[in-house]
Structure formats: C-alpha cells, structure tokens
Protein backbone atom coordinates (compact mmCIF):
# COMPACT_ATOMS: atom_id res chain seq x y z
CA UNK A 1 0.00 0.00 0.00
CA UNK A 2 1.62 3.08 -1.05
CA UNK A 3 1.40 5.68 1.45
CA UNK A 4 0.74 9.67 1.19
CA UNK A 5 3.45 12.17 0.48
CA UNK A 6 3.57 14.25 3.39
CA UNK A 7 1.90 17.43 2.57
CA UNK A 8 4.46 20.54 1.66
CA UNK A 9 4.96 23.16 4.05
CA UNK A 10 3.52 26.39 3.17
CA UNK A 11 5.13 29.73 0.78
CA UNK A 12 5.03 31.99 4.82
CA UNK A 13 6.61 28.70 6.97
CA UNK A 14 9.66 28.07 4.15
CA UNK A 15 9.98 31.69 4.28
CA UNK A 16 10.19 32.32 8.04
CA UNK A 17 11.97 29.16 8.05
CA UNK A 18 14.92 30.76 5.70
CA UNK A 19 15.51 33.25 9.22
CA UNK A 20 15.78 31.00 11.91
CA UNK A 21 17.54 28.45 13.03
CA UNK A 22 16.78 24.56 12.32
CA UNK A 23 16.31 23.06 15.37
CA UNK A 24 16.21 19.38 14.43
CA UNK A 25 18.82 17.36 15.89
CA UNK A 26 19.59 19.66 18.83
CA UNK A 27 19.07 18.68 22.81
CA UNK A 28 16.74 20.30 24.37
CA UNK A 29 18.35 21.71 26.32
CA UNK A 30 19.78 23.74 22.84
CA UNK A 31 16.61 24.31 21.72
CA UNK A 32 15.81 26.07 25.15
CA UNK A 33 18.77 28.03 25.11
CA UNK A 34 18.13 29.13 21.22
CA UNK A 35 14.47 30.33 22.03
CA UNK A 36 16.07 32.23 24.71
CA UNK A 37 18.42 33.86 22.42
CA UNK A 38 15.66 34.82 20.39
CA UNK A 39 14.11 36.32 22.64
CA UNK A 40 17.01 38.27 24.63
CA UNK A 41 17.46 39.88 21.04
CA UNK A 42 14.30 40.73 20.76
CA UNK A 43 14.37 42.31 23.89
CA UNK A 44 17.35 44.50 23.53
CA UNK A 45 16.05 46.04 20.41
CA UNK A 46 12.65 46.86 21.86
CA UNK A 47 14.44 48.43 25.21
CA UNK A 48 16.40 50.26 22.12
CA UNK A 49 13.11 51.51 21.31
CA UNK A 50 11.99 52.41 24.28
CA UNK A 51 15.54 54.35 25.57
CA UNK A 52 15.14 55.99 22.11
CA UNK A 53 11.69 57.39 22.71
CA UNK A 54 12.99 58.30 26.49
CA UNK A 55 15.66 60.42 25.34
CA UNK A 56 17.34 63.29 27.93
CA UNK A 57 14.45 62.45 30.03
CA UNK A 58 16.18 59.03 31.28
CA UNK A 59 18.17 59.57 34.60
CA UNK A 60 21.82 59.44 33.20
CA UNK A 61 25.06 58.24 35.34
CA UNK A 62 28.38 60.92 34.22
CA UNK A 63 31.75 59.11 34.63
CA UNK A 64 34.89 60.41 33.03
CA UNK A 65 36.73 58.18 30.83
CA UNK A 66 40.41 59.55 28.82
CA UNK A 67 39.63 63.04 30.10
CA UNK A 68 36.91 63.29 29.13
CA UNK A 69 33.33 63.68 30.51
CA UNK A 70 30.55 61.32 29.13
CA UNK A 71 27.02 60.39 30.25
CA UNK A 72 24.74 57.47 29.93
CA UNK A 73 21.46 56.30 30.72
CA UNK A 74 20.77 54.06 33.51
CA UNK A 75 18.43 51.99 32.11
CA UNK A 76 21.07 51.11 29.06
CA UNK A 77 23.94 50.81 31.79
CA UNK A 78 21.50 47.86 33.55
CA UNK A 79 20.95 46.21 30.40
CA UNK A 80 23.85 46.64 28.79
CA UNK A 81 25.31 44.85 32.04
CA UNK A 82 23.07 42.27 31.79
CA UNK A 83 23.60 41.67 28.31
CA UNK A 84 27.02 41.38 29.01
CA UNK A 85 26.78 38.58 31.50
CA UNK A 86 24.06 36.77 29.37
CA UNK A 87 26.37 37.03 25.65
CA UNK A 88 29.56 35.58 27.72
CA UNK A 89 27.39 32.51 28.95
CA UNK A 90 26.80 31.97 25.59
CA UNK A 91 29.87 32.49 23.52
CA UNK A 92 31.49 30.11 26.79
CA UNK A 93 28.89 27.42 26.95
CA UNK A 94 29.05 27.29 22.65
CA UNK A 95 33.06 27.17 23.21
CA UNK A 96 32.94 24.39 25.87
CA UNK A 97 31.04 22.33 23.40
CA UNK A 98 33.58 22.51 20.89
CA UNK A 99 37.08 21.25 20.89
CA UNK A 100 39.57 23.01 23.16
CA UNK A 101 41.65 24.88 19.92
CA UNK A 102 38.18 26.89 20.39
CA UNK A 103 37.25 27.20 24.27
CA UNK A 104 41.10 28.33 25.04
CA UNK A 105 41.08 31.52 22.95
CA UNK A 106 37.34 32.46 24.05
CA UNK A 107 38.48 32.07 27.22
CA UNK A 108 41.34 33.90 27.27
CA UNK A 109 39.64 37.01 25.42
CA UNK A 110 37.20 36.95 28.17
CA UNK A 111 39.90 36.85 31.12
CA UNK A 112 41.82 39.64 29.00
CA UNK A 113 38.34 41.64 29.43
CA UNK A 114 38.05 40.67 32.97
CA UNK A 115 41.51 41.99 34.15
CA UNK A 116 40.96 45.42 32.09
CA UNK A 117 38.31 46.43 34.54
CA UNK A 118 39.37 45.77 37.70
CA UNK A 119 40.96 48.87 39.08
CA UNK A 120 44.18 47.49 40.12
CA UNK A 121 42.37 46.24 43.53
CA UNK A 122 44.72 43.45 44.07
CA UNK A 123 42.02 41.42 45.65
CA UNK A 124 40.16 41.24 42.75
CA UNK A 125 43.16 40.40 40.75
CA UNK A 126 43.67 37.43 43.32
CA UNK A 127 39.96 36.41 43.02
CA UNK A 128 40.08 36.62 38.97
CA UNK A 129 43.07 34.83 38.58
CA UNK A 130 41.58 31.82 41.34
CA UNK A 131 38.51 31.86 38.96
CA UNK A 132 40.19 30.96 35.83
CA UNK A 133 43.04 28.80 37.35
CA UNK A 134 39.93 26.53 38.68
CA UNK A 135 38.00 26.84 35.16
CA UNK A 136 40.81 25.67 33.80
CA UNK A 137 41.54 22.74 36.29
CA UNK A 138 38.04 21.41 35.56
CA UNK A 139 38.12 21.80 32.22
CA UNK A 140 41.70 20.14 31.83
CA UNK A 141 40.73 17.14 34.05
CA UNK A 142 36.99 16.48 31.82
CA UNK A 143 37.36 17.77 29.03
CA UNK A 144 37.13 14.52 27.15
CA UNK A 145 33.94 13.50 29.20
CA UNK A 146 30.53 14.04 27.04
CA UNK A 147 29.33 16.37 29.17
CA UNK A 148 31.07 19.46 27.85
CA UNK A 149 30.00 18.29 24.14
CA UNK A 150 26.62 16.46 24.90
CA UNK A 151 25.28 18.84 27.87
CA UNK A 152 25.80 22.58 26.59
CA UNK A 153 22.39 23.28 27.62
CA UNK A 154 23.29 22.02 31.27
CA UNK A 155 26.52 23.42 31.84
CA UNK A 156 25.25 27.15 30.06
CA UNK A 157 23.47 27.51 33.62
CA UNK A 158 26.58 26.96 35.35
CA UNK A 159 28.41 29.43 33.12
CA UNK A 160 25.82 32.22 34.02
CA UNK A 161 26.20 31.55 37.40
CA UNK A 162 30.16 31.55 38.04
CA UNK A 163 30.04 34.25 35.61
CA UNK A 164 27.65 36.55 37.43
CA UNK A 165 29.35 35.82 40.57
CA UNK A 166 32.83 37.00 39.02
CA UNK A 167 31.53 40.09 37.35
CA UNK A 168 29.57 41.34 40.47
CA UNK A 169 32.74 41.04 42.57
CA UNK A 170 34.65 42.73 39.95
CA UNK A 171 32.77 45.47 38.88
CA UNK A 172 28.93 45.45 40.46
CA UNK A 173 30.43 45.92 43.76
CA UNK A 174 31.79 49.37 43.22
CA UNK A 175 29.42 51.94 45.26
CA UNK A 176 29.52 54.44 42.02
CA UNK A 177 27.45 54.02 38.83
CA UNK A 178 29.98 55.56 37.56
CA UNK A 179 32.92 52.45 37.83
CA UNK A 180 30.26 50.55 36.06
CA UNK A 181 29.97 52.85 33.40
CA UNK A 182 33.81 53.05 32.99
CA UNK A 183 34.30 49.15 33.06
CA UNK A 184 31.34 48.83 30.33
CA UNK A 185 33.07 51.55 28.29
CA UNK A 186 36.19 49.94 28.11
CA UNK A 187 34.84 46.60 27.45
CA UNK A 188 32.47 47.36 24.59
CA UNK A 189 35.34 49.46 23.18
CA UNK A 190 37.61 46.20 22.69
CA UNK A 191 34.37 44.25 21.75
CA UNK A 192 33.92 46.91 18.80
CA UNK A 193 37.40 46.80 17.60
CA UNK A 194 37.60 42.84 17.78
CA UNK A 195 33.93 43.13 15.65
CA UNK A 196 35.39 45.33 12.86
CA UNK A 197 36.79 42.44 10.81
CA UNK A 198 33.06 41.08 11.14
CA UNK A 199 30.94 44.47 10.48
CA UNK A 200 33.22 44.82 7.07
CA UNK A 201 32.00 41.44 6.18
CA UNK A 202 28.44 42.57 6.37
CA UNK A 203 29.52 44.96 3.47
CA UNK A 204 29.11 41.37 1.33
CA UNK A 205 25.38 41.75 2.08
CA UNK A 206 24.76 44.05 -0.30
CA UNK A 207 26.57 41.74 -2.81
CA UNK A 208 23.71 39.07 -2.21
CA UNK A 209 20.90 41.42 -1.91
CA UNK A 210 21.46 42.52 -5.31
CA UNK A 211 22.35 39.19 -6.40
CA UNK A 212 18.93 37.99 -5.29
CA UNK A 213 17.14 40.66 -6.38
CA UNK A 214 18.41 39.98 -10.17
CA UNK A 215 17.73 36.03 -9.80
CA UNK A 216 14.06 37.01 -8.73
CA UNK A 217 13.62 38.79 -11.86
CA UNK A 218 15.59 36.44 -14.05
CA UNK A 219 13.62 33.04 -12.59
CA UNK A 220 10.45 34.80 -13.53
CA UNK A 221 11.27 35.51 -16.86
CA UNK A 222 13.08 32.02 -17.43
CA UNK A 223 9.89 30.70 -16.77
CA UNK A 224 7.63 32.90 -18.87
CA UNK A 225 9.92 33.04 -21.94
CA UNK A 226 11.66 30.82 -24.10
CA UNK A 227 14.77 30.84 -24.85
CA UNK A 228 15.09 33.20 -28.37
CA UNK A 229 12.19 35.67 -27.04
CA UNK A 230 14.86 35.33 -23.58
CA UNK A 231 18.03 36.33 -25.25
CA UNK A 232 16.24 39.27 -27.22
CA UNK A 233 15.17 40.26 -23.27
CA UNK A 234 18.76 40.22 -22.53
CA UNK A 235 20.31 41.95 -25.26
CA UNK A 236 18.17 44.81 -24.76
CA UNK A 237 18.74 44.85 -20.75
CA UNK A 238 22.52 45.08 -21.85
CA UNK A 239 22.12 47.91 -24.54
CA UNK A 240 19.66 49.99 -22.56
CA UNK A 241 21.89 49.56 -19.31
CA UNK A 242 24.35 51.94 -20.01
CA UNK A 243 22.37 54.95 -21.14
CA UNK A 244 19.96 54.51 -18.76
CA UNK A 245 22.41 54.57 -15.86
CA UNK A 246 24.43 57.63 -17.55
CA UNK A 247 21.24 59.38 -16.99
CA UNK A 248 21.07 58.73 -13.57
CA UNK A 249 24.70 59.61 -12.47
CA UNK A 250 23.93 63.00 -14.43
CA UNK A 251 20.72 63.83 -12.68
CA UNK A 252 22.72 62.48 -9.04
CA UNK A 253 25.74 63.98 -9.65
CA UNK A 254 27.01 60.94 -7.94
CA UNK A 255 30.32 59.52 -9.13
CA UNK A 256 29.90 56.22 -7.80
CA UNK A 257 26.98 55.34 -10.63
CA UNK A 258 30.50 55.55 -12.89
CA UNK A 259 31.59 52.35 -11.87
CA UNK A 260 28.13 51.13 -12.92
CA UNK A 261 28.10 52.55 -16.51
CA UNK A 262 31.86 50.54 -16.77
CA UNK A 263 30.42 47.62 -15.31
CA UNK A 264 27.77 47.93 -17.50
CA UNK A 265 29.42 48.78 -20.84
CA UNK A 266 31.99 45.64 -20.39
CA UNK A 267 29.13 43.41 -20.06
CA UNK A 268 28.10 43.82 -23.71
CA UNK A 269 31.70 42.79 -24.99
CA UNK A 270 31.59 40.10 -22.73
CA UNK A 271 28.21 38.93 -24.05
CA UNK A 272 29.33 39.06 -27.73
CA UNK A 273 32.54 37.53 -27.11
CA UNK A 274 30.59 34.49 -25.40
CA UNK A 275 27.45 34.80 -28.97
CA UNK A 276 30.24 34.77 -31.61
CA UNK A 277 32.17 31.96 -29.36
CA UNK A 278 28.57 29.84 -29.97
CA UNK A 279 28.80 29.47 -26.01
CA UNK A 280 25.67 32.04 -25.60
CA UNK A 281 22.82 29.20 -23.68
CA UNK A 282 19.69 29.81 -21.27
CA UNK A 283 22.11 29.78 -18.48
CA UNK A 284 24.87 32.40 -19.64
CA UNK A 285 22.38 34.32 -20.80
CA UNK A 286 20.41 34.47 -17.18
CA UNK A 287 24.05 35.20 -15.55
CA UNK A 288 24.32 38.18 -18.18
CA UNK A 289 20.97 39.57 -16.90
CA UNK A 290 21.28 38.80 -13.53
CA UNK A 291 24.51 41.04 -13.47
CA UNK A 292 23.00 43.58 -15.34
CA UNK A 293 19.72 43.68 -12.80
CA UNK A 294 22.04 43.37 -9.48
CA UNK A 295 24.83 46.38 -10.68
CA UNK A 296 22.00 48.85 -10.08
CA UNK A 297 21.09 47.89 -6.45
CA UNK A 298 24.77 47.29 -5.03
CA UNK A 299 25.91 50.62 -6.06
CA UNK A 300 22.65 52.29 -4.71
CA UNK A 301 23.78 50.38 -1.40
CA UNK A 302 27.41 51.84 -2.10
CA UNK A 303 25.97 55.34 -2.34
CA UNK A 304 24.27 55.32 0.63
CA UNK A 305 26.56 53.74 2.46
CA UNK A 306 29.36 55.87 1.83
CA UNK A 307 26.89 59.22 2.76
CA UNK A 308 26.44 57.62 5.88
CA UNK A 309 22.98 56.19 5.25
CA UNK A 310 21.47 52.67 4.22
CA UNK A 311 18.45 51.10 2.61
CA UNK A 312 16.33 51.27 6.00
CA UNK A 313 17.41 54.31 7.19
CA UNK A 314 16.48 56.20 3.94
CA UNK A 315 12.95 54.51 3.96
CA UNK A 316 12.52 55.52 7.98
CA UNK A 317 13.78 59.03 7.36
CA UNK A 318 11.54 59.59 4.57
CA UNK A 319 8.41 58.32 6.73
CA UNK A 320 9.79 59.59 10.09
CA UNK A 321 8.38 57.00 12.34
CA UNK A 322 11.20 54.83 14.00
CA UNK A 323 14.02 56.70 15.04
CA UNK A 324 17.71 55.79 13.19
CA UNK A 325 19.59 53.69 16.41
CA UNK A 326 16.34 51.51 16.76
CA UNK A 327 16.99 51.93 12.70
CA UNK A 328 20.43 50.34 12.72
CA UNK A 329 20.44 47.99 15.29
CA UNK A 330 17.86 46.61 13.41
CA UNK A 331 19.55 46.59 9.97
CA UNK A 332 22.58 44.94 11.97
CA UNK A 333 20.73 42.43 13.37
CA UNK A 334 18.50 41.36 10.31
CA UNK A 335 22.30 41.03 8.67
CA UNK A 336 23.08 38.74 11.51
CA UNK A 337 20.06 36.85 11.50
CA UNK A 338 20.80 35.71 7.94
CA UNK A 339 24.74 35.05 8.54
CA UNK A 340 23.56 32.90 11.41
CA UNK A 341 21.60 30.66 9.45
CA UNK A 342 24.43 29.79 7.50
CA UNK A 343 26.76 29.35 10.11
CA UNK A 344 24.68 27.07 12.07
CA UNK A 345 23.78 24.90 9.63
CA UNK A 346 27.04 23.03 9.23
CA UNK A 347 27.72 20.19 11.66
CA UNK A 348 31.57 19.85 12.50
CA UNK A 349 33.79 17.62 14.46
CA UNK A 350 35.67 20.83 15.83
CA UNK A 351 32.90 22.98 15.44
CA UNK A 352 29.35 20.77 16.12
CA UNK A 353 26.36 22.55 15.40
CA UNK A 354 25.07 22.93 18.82
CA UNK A 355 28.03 24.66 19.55
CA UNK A 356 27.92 27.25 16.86
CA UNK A 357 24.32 27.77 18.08
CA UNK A 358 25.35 29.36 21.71
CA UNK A 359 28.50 30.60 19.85
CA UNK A 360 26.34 32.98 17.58
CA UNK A 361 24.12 33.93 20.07
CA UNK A 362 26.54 35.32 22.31
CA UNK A 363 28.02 37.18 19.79
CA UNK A 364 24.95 38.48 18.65
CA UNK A 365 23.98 39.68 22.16
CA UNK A 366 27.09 40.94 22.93
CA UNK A 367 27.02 43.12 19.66
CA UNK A 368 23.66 44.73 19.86
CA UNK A 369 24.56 45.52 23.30
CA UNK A 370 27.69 47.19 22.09
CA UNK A 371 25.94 49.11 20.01
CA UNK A 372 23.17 49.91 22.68
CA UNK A 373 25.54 51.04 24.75
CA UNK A 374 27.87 53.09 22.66
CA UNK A 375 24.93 54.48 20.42
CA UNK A 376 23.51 55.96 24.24
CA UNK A 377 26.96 57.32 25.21
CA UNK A 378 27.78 61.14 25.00
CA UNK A 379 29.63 63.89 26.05
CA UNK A 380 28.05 65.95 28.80
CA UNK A 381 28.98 69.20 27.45
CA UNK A 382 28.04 68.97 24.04
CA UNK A 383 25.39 65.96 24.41
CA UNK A 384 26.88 64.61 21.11
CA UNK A 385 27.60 61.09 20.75
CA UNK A 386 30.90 60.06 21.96
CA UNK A 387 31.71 58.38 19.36
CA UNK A 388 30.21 58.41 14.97
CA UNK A 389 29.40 54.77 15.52
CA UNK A 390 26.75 54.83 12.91
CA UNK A 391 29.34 56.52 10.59
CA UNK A 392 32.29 54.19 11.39
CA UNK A 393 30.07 51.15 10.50
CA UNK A 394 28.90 52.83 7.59
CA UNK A 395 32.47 53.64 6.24
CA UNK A 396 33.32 50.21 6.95
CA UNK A 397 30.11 48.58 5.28
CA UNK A 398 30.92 50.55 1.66
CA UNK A 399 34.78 49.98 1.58
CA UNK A 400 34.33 46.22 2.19
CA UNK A 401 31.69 46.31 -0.54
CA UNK A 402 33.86 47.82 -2.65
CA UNK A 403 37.11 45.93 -2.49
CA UNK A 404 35.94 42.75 -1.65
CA UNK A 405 32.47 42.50 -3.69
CA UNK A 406 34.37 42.08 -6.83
CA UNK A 407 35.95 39.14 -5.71
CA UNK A 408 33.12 37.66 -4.49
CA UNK A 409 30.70 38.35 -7.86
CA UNK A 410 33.81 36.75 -9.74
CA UNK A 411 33.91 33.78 -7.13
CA UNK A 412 29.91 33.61 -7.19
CA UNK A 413 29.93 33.95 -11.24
CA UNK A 414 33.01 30.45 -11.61
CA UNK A 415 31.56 28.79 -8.78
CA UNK A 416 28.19 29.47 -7.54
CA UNK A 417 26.08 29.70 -10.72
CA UNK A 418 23.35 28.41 -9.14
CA UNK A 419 22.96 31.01 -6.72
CA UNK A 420 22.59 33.70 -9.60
CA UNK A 421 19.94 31.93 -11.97
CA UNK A 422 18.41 29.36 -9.70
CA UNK A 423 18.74 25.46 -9.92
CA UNK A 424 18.46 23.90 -13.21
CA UNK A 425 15.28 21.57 -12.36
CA UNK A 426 13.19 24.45 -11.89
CA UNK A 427 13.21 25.18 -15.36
CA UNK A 428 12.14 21.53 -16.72
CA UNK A 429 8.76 22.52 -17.57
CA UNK A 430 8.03 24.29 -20.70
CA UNK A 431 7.60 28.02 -20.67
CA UNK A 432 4.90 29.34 -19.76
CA UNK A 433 4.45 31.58 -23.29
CA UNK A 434 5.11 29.01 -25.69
CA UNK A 435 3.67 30.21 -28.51
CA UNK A 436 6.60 33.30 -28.28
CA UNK A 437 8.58 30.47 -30.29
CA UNK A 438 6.41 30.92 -33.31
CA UNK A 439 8.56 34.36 -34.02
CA UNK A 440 12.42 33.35 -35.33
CA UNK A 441 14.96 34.38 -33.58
CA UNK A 442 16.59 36.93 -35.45
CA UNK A 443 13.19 38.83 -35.37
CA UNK A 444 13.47 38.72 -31.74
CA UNK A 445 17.00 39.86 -31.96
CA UNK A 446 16.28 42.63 -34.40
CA UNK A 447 13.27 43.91 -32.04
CA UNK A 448 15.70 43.73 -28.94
CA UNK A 449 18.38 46.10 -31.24
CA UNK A 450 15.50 48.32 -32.56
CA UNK A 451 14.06 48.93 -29.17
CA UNK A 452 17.38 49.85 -27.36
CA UNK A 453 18.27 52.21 -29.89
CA UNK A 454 15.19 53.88 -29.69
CA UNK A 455 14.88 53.48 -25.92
CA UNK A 456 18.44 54.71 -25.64
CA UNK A 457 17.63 57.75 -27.91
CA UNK A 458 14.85 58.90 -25.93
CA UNK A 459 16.86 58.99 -22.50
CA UNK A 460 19.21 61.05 -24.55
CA UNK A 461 16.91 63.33 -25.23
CA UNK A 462 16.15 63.78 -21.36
CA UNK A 463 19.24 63.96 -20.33
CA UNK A 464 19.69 66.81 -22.67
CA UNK A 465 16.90 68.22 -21.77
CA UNK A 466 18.46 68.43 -18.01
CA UNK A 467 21.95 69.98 -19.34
C-alpha cells in the first residue's frame, strides 16, 4: 500500500523558516537556550526603542573616561550589564562544546576583558586569577567526558552563574554608577574593535541582496519566456543599461553610478565575445541579466553607504516614524540573522552545530549591546555622541563592498552559478508563453536592437533636456 506524500509546508513557513535556526537534531536543552536567544534579542532592540523614545528624560550616570566627561542612561547601563553577562554565557557554553583549539582563545579574550576592569584592587586580581586557574583545572581534568559536548544546555546555567558571581565582585560591587559605566566603556570598546573584521564582512550583504534581487527577476522571466524571445530580453537589458544609468549619475551627480556605466558597458563585450564563441545558452544568458539587474542595487547600497545612510534608514527618514539607532540595530541584526543561518547549519567535528548555536548567540547579544551602549553614550557638554558609531560602521560597510564584492561576484559567477539563476530543475517545464517560439529568432533579436536604440535615444533626449 503506497502511502501519502507528506503534505508541503507552506510559501510563509519556508519563508520564516529561511531566518531562523533549524532546530532538528539539537538537545533540548539547545533548543531552550536558542528560544532564549531569540528572545534576549528581541528584547534588547525593543528596550532600544523604548531608551530611544525616552531620550534626555532618562536619569543618566556621568563618569569620566580619557579626560573626558561622558554620560549614559541608567536603564542602558543595567541592560547593557546584563547583556554582558548573558552574551559571555553563551559564547562560553558554545566554546565548551567545541574542541579546546576553540574554548582556550574564548576564554582567554574573556579573562583579557576581565583583568581590564578591575581597578588594580589586588584582591580582585587574586579572586580573577583563582577563577580561571579553577576553570581551567576542571576543564583540563573532563574535558574529554561528554558532558562538555553532549550537555551545553546544562553546563550554560553553570556558566551564568560563576560568571555573574565573578563580574559582580569585579565590577557590580563598586558603590559608584559611575565604575560601572567606565568598566562597560572599556569593554564594549575592545568588543567593537575585535567586531570590525566582522561588520566589514556585512559589506558582502549588499553583494547578495542585489544578487537575489536579479535572480528574482531572471527566474520569472526564465519561466515565462523561451529561450530566443529570452536572449532578445537580454540583449536589450545590456544595450539599454548603459544609457539609462548615464542618466542617472547626471541627474545624481554621484560619481559612484561611474563604476556602474563601466560595469555595464563591459558586459556587452563580454556577451558578444561568449554569442560569436557559440557558447551564448539559457544559463549564460540568465548570468548576463542577472549582473546587469544586481549592478544597479549594489551601487545604490554603495551610495548610501558611503553618505552615511542605508536602505532602511532612507525609507525611515523619509516616513519619520522609528528613530535611526532603533533603525540600525535593526539593519545589523537582520544582517546577523541571515549570517547565522548559514553558520549554524554546518555540523563539525571541531565545530558541532550545537556549539555554533550558543557561539552565535553570544556574539549576537554581545554586539547589539555594544551598540546599545555606545549608540547611548555622549559627552556631557556637548550631548553629542561620543563616538560616529553609525558613521564608522557605515564607512566600513561601503569599503568592504567595494574591495571585496568584486571578488566575491567573480567567485559567485566560476563557482556558484546556481545562486545567480536558480537550480536547473526548476526550469524543466516548458515556458509558460510558448507560442513566443512561433517568431524566429533573429526577429526577436532585431526587435531587442531596434528597441534599445530607440529606448536609448529617448533617454538622450532627457538627459539633454536636463543639461
């Protein structure tokens, strides 16, 4: 008796599913743990919101840091400091579950952390030092038991615990706000420089959202067209490209759309050298237009990026309803939703997946809490921020974009050809315009020619009309 095919999950669940984490195959304990980071992010971004909307009205603590005088609000110092104890847990319990070529160097960034804020109170040095000479005892006598590996969700509890005892001896103890303010400072400083290398490789995310945003349009026209009424499609994206993105830099006045009317004009070279080479096919013609489709949208991202904006921003600015940290905290994270997606769904032998679970969590709560905390900090006299965080990220986003996207659309085009056009068993089926085919190809070709020329004219005409 054959038996039913299990019913296919539905367009939203695949979607939502593309965000989030795969549970299957975790402990529960995992699982438990991964809801929970969910929902600490979740949390900092809407207490983002909320110390947003507060604004000077928030009781702030002053402390002095490098001579000079900065403020912060309370409420971000508390969660901030929370945050802090919650993303070490983590990032620990995730490198306790991996090999020890992985928990030694988390755990000595975390002692180097440690020792920066404790004031030279020689006590607390003692007390530090006993703490990780004992982690280190345990960990050296069972480290090949299955507990650290099997049992992250066990032993995360025990992290937050010796971990919350530590910091509250080292820091929470101080009588000021203000020594907690300075020990926060100083830590989220060295978290932001060792997250620099990582913020730059978000600048690859406008490589993909471009990407994806020319496959969308190329799958859908794969499937509509066939193949001669396809390549007349593409030949006239490719001919029209150029003018129509000349007319654009001269209306912007923005010398980054430049590097798009190059890109542009040695695509149609390219394409000819690959029709006279009788290599042009469905596929090489659906990279040629996926190019041509995703150069637009990665140097708009470029553009913005370098004037100290991005996609979200310029959509929140224009409606004026969320303010721009709650704005970039939220462009960060949605970044670092999607990278960890990817990284989690490998399974290692140095690296398992349930540790790279608890491994990006912490770092994901320890970065939005960076940037909670530094995008709240200013100086007292000026009530500027204390830092162009927003600007710095920014600057980094665009020049990582711009050196290292090349690469990558060169790596993506040799290797990952999927990825631009979509798998090759999706386009089986017949198009769905069939009878397109009854027109020969050279008309096709011959429309495609007359209707860039005269498309091209006209936006010659306009831009004249602007000079």
């Amino acid at each position: 008796m054959d038996t039913p095919n299990p019913p296919k999950p539905g367009f939203l669940r695949l979607f939502i599913a593309g965000f989030f984490i795969d549970l299957q195959g975790l402990p529960f304990g995992v699982k438990i743990l991964t809801v929970g980071g969910y929902l600490a992010v979740i949390g900092l971004l809407f207490l983002t919101l909320v110390v947003e909307l507060g604004g000077d009205r928030l009781p702030a603590v002053g402390y002095t840091l490098s001579g000079q005088n900065d403020k912060v609000p309370l409420l971000v110092l508390a969660i901030a400091s929370l945050a802090f104890i919650l993303g070490w847990a983590y990032l620990l319990s995730g490198a306790a579950a991996a090999k020890a070529r992985i928990f030694l160097p988390v755990l000595v960034l975390f002692a180097l952390q440690l020792f920066l804020v404790t004031g030279g109170t020689l006590l607390l040095l003692f007390l530090e030092l006993l703490f990780f000479f004992l982690v280190l005892v345990i960990y050296g006598l069972t480290f090949r038991t299955r507990f650290w590996r099997e049992q992250p969700g066990l032993h995360f509890y025990g992290w937050l615990l010796a971990l919350s005892v530590i910091i509250v001896f080292s820091v929470g103890i101080s009588s000021a706000n203000a020594q907690v303010a300075i020990a926060l400072s100083a830590n989220f400083s060295i978290l932001m420089l060792l997250t620099l290398v990582f913020w730059a490789l978000l600048g690859l995310s406008i490589i993909d959202l471009g990407m994806n945003i020319g496959r969308a349009f190329t799958r859908i026209f794969r499937k509509l067209l066939p193949f001669s009424t396809f390549s007349a499609l593409v030949v006239f994206a490719l001919l029209i490209h150029p003018a129509a993105i000349g007319l654009i830099f001269w209306l912007t006045r923005d010398g980054f759309w430049l590097l798009d009317v190059a890109f542009s004009v040695l695509l149609i070279p390219a394409a000819l050298v690959f029709w006279i080479a009788r290599r042009w096919s469905i596929s090489t013609s659906a990279v040629f237009l996926t190019l041509s489709l995703a150069a637009p949208v990665v140097n708009l991202g470029l553009t913005l990026a370098f004037a100290g904006k991005d996609f979200t921003e310029l959509l929140l600015k224009m409606t004026g309803l969320f303010p721009p940290t709650l704005l970039f905290v939220g462009l960060t994270t949605y970044n670092l939703f999607g990278l960890g997606v990817a990284f989690t769904g490998v399974d290692g032998r140095i690296l398992p997946k349930r540790a790279r679970v608890l491994l990006y969590f912490g770092t994901l709560i320890l970065v939005v809490a960076c940037m909670l905390f530094m995008s709240n900090q200013r100086i007292v006299e000026t009530n500027q921020l204390s830092l162009d965080f927003q600007s710095l990220v920014n600057n980094l986003f665009a020049i990582s974009a711009l050196f290292l996207g090349v690469p990558y659309a060169v790596w993506m085009v040799w290797k990952r050809r999927d990825f631009l056009i979509g798998a090759e068993q999706d386009f089986l089926r017949p198009p769905l315009l069939p009878w397109l085919e009854r027109v020969p190809r050279q008309v096709w070709i011959g429309l495609s020619l007359l209707m860039a020329c005269a498309c091209s004219s006209l936006l010659l005409v306009i831009l004249y009309s602007q000079i």
